[in-house]
PDB file of N, CA and C in Angstrom:
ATOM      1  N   UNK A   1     127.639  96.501  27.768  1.00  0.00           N
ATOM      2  CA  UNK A   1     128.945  95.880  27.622  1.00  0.00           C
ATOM      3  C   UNK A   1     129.443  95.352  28.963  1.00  0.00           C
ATOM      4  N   UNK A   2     129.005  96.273  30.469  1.00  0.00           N
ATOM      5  CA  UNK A   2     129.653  95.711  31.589  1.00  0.00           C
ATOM      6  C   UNK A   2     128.894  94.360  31.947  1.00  0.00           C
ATOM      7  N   UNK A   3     127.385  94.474  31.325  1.00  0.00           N
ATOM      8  CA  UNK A   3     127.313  93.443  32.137  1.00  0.00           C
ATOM      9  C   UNK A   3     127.227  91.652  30.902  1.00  0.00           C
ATOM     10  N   UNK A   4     127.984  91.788  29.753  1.00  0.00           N
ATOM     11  CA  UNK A   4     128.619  90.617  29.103  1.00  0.00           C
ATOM     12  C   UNK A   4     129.774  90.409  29.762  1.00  0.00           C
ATOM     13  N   UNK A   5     130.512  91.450  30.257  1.00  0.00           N
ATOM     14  CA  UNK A   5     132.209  91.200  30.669  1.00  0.00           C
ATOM     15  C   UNK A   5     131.467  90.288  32.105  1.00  0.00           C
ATOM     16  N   UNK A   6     131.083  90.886  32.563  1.00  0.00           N
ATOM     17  CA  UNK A   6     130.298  90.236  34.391  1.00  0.00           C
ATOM     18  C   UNK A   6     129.882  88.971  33.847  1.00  0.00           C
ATOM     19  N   UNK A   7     129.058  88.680  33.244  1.00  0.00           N
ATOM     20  CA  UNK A   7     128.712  87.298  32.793  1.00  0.00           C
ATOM     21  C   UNK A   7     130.107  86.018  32.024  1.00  0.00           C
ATOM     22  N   UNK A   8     130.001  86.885  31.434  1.00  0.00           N
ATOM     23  CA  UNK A   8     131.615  85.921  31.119  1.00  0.00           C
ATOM     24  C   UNK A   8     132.387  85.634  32.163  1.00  0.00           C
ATOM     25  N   UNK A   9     132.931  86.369  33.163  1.00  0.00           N
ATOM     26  CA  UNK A   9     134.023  86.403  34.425  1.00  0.00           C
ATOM     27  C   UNK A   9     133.300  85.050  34.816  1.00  0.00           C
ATOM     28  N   UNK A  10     131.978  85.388  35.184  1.00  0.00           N
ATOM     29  CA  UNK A  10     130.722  84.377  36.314  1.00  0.00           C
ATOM     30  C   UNK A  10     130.960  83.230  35.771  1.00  0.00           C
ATOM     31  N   UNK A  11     130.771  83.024  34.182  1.00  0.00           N
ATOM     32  CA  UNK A  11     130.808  81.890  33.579  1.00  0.00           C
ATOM     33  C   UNK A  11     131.784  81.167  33.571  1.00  0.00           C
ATOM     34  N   UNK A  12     133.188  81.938  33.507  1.00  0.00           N
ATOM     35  CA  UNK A  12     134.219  80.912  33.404  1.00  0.00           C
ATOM     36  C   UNK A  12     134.648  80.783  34.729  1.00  0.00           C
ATOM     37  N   UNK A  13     134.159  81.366  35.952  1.00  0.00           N
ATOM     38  CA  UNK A  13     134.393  81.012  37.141  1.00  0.00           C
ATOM     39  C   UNK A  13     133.781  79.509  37.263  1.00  0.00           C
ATOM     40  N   UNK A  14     132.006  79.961  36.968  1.00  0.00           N
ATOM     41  CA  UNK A  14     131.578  78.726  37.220  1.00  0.00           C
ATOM     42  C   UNK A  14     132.302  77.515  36.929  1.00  0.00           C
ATOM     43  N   UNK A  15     133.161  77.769  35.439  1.00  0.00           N
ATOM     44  CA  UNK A  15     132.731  76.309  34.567  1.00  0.00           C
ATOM     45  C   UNK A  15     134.311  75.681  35.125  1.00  0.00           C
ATOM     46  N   UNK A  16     135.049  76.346  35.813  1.00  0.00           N
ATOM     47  CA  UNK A  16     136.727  76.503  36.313  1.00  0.00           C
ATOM     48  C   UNK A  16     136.066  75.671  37.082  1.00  0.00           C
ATOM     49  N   UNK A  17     135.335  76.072  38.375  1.00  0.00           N
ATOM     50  CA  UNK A  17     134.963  75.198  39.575  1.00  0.00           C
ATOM     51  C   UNK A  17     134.589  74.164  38.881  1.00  0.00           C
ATOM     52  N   UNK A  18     133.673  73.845  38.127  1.00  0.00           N
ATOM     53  CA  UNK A  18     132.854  72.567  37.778  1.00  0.00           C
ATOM     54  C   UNK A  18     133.636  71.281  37.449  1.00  0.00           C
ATOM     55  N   UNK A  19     135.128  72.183  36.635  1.00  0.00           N
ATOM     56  CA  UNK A  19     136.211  71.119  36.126  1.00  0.00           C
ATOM     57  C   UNK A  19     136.750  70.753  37.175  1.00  0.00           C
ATOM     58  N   UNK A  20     137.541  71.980  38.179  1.00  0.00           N
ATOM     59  CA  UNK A  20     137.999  70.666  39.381  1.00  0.00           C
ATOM     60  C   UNK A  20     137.368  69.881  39.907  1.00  0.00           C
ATOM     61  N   UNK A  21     135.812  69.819  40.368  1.00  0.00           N
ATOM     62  CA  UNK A  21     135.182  68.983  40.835  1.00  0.00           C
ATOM     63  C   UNK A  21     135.518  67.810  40.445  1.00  0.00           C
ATOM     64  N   UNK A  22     135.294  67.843  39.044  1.00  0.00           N
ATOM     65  CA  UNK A  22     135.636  66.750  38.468  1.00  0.00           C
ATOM     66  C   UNK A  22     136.700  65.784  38.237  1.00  0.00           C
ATOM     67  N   UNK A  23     137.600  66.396  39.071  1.00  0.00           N
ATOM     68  CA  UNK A  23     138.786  65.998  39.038  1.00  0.00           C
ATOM     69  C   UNK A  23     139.149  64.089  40.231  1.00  0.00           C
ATOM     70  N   UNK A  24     140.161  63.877  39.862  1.00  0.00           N
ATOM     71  CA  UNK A  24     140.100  62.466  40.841  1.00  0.00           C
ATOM     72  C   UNK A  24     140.767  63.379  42.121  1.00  0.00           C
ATOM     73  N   UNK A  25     141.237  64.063  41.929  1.00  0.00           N
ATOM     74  CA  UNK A  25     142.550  64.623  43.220  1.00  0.00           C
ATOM     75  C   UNK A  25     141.325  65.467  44.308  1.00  0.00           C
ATOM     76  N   UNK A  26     141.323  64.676  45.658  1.00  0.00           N
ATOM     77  CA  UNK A  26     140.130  65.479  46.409  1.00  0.00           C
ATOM     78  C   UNK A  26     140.927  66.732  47.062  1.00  0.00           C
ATOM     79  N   UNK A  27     141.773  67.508  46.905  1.00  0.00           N
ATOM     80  CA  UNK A  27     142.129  68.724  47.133  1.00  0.00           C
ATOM     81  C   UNK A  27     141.683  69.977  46.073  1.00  0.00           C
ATOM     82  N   UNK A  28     141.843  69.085  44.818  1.00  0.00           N
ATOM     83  CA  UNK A  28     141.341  69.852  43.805  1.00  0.00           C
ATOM     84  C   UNK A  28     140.020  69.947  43.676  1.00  0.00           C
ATOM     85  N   UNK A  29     138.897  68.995  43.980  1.00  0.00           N
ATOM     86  CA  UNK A  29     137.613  68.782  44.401  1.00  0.00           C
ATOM     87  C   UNK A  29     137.133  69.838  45.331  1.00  0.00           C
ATOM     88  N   UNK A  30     137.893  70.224  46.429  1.00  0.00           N
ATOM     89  CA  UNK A  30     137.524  71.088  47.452  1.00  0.00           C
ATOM     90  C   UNK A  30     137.460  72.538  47.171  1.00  0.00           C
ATOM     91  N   UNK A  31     139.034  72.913  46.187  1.00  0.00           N
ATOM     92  CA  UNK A  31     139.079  74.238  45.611  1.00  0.00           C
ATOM     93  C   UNK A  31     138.178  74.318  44.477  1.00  0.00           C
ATOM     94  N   UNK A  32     137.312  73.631  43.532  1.00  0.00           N
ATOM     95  CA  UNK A  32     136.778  73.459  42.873  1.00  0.00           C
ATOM     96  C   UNK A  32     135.235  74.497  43.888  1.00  0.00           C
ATOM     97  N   UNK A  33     134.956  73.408  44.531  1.00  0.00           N
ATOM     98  CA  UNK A  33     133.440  73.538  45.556  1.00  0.00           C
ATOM     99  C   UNK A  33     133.833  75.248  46.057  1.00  0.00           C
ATOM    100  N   UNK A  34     134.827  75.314  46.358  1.00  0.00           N
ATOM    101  CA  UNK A  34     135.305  76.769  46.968  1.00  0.00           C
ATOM    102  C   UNK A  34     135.014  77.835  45.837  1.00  0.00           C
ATOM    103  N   UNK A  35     135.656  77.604  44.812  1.00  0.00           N
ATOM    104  CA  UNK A  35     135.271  78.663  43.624  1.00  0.00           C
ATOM    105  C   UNK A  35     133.901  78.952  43.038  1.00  0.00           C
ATOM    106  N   UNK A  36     133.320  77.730  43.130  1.00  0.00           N
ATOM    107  CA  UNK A  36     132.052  77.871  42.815  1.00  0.00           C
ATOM    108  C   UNK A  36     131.086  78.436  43.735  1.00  0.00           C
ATOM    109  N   UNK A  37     131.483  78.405  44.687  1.00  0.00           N
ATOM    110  CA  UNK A  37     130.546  78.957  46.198  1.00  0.00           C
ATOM    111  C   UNK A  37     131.050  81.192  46.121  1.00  0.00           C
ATOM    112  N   UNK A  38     132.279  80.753  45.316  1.00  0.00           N
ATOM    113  CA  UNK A  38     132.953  82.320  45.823  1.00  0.00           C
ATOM    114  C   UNK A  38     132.195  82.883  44.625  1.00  0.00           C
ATOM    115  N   UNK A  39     132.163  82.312  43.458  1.00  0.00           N
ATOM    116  CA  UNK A  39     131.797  83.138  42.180  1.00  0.00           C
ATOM    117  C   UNK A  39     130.022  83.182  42.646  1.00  0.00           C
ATOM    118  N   UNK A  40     129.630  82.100  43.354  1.00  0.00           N
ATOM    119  CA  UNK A  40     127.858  82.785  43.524  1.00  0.00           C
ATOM    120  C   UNK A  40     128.173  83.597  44.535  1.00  0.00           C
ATOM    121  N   UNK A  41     128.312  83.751  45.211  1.00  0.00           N
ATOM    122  CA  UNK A  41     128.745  85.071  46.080  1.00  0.00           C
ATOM    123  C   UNK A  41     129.028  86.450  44.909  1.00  0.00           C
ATOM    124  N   UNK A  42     130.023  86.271  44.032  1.00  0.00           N
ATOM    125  CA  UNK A  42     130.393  87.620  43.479  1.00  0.00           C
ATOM    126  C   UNK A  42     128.733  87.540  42.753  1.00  0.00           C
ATOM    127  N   UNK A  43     128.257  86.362  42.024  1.00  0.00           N
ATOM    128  CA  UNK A  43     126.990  86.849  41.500  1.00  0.00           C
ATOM    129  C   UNK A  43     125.677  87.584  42.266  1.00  0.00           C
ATOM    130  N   UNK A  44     126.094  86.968  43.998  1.00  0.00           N
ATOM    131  CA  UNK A  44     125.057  87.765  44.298  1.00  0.00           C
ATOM    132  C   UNK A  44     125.155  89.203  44.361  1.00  0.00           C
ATOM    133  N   UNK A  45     126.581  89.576  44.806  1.00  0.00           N
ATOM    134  CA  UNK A  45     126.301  90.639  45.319  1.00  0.00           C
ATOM    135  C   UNK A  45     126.382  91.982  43.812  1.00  0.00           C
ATOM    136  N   UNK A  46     126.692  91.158  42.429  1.00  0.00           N
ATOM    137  CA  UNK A  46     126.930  91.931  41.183  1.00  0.00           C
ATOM    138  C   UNK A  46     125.078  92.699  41.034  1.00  0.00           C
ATOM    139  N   UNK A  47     124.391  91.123  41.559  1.00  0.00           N
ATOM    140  CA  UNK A  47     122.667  91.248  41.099  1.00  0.00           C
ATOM    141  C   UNK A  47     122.271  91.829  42.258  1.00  0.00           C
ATOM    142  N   UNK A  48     122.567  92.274  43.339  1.00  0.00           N
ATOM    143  CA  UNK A  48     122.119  93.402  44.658  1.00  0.00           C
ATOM    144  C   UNK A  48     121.293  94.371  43.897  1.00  0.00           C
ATOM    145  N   UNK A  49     122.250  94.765  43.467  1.00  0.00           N
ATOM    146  CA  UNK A  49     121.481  96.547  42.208  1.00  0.00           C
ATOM    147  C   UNK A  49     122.212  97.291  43.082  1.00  0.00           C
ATOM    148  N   UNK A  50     121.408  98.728  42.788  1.00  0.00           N
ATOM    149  CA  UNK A  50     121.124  99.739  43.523  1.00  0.00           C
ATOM    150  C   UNK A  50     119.851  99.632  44.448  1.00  0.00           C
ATOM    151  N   UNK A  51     119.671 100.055  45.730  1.00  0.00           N
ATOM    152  CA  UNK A  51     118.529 100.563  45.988  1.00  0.00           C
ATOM    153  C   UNK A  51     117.505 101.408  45.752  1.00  0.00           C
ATOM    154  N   UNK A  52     118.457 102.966  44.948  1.00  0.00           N
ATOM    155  CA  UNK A  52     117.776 103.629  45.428  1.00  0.00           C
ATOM    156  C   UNK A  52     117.246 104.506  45.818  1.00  0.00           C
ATOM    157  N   UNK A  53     117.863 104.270  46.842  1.00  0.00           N
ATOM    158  CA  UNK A  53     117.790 105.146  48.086  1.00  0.00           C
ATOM    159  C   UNK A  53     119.070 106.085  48.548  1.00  0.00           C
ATOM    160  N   UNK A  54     118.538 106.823  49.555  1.00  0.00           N
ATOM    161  CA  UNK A  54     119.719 108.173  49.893  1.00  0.00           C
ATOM    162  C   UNK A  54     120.519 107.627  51.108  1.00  0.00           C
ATOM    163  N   UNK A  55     121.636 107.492  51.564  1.00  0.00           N
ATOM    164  CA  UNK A  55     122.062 106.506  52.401  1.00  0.00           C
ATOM    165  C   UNK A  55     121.958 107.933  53.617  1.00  0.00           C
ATOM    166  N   UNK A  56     122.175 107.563  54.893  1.00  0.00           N
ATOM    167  CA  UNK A  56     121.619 108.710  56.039  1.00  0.00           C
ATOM    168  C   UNK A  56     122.366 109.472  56.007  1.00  0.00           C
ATOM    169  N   UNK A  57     123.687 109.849  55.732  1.00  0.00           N
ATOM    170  CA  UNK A  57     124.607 110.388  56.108  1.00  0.00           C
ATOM    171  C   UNK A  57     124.029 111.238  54.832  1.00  0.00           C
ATOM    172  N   UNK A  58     123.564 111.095  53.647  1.00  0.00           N
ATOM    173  CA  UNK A  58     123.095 112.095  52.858  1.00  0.00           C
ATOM    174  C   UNK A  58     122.408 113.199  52.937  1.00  0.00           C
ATOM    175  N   UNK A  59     121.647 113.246  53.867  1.00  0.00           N
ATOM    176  CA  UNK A  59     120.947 114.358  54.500  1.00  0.00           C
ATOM    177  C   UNK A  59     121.388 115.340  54.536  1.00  0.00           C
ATOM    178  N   UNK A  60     122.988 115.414  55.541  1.00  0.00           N
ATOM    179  CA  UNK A  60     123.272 116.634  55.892  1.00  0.00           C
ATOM    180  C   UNK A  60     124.437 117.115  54.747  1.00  0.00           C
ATOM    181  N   UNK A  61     124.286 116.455  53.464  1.00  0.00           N
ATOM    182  CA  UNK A  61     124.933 117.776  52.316  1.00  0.00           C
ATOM    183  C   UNK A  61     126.469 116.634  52.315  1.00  0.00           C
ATOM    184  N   UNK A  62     126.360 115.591  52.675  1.00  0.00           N
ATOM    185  CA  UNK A  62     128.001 115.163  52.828  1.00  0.00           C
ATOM    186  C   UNK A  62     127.720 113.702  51.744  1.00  0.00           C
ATOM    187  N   UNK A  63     126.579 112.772  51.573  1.00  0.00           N
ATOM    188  CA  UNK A  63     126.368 112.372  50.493  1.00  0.00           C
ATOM    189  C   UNK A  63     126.328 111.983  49.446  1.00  0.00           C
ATOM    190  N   UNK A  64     126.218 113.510  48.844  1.00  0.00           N
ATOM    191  CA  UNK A  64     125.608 113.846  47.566  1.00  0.00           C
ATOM    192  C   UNK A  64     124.072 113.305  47.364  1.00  0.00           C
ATOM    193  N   UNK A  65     123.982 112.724  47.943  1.00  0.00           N
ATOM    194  CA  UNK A  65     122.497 112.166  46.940  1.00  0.00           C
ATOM    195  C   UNK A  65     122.539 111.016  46.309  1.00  0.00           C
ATOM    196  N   UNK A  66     123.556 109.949  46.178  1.00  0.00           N
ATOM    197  CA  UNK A  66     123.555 109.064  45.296  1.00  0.00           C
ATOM    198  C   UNK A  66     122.956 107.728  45.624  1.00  0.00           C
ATOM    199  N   UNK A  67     122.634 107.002  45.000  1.00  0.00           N
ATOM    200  CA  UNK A  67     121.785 105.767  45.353  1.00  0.00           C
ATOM    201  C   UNK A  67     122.611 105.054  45.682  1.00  0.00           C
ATOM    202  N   UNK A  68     122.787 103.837  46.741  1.00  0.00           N
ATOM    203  CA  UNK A  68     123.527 103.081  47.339  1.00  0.00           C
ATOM    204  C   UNK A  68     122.865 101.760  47.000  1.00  0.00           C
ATOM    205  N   UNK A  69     124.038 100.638  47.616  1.00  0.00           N
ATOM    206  CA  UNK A  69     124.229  99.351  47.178  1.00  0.00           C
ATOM    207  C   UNK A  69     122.623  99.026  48.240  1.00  0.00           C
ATOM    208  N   UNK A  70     122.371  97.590  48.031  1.00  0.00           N
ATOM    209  CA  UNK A  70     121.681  97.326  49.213  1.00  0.00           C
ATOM    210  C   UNK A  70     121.938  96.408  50.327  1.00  0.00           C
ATOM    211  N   UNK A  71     122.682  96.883  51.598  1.00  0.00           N
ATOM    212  CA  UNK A  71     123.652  96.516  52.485  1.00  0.00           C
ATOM    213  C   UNK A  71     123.277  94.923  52.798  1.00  0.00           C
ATOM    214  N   UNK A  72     121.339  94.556  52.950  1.00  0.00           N
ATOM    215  CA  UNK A  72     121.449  93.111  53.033  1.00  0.00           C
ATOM    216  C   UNK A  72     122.197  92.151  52.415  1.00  0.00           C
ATOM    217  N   UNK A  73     122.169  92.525  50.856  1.00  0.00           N
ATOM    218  CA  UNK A  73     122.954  91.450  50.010  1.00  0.00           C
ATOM    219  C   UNK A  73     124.044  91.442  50.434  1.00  0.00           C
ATOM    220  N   UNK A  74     124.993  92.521  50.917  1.00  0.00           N
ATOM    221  CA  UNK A  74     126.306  92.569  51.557  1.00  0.00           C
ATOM    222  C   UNK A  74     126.554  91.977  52.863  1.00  0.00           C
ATOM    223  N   UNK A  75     125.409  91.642  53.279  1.00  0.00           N
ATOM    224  CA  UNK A  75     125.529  91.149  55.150  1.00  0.00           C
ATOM    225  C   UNK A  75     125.714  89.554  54.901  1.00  0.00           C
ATOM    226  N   UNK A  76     124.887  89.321  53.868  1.00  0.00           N
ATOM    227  CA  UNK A  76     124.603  87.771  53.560  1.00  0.00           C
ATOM    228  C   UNK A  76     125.835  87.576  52.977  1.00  0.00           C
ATOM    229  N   UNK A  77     126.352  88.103  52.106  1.00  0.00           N
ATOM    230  CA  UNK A  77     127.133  87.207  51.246  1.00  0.00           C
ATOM    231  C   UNK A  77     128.854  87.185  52.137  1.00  0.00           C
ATOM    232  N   UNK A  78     128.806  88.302  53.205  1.00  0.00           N
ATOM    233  CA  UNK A  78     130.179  88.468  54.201  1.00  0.00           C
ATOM    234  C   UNK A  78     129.898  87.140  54.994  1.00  0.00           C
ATOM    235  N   UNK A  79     129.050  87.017  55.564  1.00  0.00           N
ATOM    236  CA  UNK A  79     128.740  85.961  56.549  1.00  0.00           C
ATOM    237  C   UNK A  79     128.800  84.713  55.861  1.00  0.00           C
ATOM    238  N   UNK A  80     128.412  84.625  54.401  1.00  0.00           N
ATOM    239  CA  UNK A  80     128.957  83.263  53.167  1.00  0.00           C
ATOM    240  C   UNK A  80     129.922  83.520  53.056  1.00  0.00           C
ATOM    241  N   UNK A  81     130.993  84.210  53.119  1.00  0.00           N
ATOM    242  CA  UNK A  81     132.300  84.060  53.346  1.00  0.00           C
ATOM    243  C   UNK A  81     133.079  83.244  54.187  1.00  0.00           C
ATOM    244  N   UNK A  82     132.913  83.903  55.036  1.00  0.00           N
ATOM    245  CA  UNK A  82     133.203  83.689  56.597  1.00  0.00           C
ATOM    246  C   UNK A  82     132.695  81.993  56.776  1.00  0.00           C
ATOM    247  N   UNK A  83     131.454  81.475  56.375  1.00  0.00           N
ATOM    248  CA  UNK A  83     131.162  80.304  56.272  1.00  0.00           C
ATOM    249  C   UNK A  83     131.983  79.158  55.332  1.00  0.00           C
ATOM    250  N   UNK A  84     132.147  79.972  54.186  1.00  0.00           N
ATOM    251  CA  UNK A  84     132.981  79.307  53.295  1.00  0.00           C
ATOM    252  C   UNK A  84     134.549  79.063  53.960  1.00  0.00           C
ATOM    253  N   UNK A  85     134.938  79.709  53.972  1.00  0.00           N
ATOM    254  CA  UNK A  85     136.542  79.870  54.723  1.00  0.00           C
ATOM    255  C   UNK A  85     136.745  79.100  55.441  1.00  0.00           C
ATOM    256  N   UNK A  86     135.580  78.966  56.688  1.00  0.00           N
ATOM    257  CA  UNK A  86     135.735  77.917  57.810  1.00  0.00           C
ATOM    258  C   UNK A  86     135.372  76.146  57.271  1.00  0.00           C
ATOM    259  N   UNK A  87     134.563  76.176  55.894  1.00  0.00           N
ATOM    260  CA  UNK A  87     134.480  75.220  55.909  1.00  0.00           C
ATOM    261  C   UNK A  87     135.583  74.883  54.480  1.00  0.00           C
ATOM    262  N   UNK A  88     136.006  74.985  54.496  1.00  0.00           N
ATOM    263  CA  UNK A  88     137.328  75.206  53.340  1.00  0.00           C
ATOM    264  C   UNK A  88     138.330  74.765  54.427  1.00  0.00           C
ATOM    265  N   UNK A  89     138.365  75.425  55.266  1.00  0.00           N
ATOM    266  CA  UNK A  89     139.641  74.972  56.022  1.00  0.00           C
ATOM    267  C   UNK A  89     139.438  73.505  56.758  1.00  0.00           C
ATOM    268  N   UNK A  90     138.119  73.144  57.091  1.00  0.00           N
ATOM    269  CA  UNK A  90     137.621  72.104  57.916  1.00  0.00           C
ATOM    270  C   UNK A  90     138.244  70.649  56.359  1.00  0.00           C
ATOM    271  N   UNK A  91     137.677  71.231  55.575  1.00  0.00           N
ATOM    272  CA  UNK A  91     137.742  69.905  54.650  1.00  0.00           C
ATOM    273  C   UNK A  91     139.216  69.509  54.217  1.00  0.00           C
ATOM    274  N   UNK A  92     139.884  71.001  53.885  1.00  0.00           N
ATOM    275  CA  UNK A  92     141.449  70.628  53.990  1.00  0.00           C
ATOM    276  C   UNK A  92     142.247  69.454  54.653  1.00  0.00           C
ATOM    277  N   UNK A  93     142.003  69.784  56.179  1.00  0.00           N
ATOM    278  CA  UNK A  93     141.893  69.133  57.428  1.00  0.00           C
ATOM    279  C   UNK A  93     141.606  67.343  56.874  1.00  0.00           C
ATOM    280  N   UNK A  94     140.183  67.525  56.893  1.00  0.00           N
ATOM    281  CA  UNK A  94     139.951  66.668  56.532  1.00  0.00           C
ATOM    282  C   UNK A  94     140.605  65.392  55.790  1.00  0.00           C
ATOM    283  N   UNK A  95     141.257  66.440  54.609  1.00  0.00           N
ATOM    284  CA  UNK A  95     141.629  65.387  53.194  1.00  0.00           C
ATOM    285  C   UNK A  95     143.362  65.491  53.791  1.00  0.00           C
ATOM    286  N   UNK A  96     143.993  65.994  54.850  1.00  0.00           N
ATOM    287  CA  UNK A  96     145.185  65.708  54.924  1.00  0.00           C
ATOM    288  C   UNK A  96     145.226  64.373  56.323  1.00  0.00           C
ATOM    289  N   UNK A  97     143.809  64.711  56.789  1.00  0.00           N
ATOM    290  CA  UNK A  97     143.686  63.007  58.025  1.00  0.00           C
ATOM    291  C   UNK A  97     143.499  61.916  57.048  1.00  0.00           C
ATOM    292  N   UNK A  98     142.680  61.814  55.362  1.00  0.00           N
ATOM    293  CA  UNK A  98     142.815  60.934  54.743  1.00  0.00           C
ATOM    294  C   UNK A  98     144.020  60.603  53.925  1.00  0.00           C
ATOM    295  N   UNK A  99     144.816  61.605  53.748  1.00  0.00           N
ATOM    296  CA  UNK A  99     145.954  61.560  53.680  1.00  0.00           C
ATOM    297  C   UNK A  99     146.675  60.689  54.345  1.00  0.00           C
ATOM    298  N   UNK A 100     146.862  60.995  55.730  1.00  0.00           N
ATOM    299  CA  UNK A 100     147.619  60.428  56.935  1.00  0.00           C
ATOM    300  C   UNK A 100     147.333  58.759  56.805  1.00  0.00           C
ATOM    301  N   UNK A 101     145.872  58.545  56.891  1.00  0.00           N
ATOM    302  CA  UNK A 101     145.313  57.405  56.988  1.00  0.00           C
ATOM    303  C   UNK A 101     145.665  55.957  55.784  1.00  0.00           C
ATOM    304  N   UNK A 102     145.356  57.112  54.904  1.00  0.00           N
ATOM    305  CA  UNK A 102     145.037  55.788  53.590  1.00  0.00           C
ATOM    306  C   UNK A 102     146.644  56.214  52.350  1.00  0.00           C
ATOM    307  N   UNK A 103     147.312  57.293  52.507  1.00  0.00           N
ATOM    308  CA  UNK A 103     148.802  57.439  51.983  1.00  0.00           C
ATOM    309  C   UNK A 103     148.152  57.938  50.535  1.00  0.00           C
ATOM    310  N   UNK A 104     146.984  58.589  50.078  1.00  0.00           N
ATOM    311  CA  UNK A 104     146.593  58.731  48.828  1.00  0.00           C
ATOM    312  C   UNK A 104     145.571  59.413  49.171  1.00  0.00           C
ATOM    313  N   UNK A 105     145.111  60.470  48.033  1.00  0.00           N
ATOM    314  CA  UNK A 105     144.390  61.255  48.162  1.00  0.00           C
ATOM    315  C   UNK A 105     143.465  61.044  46.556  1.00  0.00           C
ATOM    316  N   UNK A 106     143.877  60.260  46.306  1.00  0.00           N
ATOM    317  CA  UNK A 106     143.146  59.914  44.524  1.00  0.00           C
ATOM    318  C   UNK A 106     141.661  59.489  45.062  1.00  0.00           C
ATOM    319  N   UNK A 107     140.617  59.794  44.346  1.00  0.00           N
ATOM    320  CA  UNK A 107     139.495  59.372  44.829  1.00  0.00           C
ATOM    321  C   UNK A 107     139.256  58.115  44.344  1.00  0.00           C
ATOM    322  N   UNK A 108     139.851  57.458  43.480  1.00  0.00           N
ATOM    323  CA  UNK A 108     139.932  56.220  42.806  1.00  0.00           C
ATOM    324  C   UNK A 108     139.809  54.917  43.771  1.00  0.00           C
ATOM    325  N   UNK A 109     141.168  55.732  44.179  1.00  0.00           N
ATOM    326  CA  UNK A 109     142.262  54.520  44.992  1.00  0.00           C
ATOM    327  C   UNK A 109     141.668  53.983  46.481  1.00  0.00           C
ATOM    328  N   UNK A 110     140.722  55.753  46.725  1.00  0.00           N
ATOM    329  CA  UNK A 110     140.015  55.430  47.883  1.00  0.00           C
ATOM    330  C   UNK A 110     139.126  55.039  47.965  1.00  0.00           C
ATOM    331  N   UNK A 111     138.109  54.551  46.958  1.00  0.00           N
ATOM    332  CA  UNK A 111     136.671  54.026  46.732  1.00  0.00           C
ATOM    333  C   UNK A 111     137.580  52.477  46.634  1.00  0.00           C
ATOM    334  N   UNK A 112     138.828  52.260  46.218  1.00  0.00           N
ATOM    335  CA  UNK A 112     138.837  50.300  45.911  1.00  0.00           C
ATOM    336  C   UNK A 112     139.348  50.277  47.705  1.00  0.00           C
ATOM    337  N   UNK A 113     139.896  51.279  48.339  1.00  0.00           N
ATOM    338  CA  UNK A 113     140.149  50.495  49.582  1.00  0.00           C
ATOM    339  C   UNK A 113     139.188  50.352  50.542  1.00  0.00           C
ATOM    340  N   UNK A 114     137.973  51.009  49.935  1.00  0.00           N
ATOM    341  CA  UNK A 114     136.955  51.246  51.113  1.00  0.00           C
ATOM    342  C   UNK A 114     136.012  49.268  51.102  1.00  0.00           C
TER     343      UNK A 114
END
């Protein structure tokens, strides 16, 4: 059952991003690309698993014994964060200098002035 609820969340994340893309408004385009980048992120780190394994601190009785996440998938997908964010903010940027420039942000309007 948890993992239909996980698939559904993933899915309508995906299909959320896919619609703004589609959108004419390039702000909505950007949060679109953003959601879709954040929901493969939650997919990666849902499909990590378990390892496993006994994490070190288990040894000495403090533990328990239980199998842990596997920290690579967690290193990668923090650092796709951190990547995302910066480039989320860069394109913002971006679409408020085309803003400045061309007084419209419609992708329409900006393909007839180009």
């Amino acid at each position: 059952m948890t993992q239909f609820v996980l698939a559904a969340v993933l899915g309508t994340l995906f299909a959320l991003g896919t619609f703004l893309v589609l959108r004419r408004d390039v702000v909505r385009v950007v949060w679109g690309v953003t959601i879709i980048s954040q929901s493969a992120n939650v997919y990666l780190v849902t499909m990590g698993g378990l390892s496993g394994g006994v994490p070190v601190l288990g040894h000495g009785g403090h533990g328990g014994g239980h199998a842990v996440t596997d920290p690579l998938v967690q290193a990668l997908v923090l650092t796709a964060i951190v990547i995302g964010f910066g480039t989320t903010a860069f394109a913002l940027v971006l679409t408020y200098r085309v803003y400045q420039e061309h007084g419209t942000i419609d992708l329409l309007e900006l393909g007839e002035k180009a």
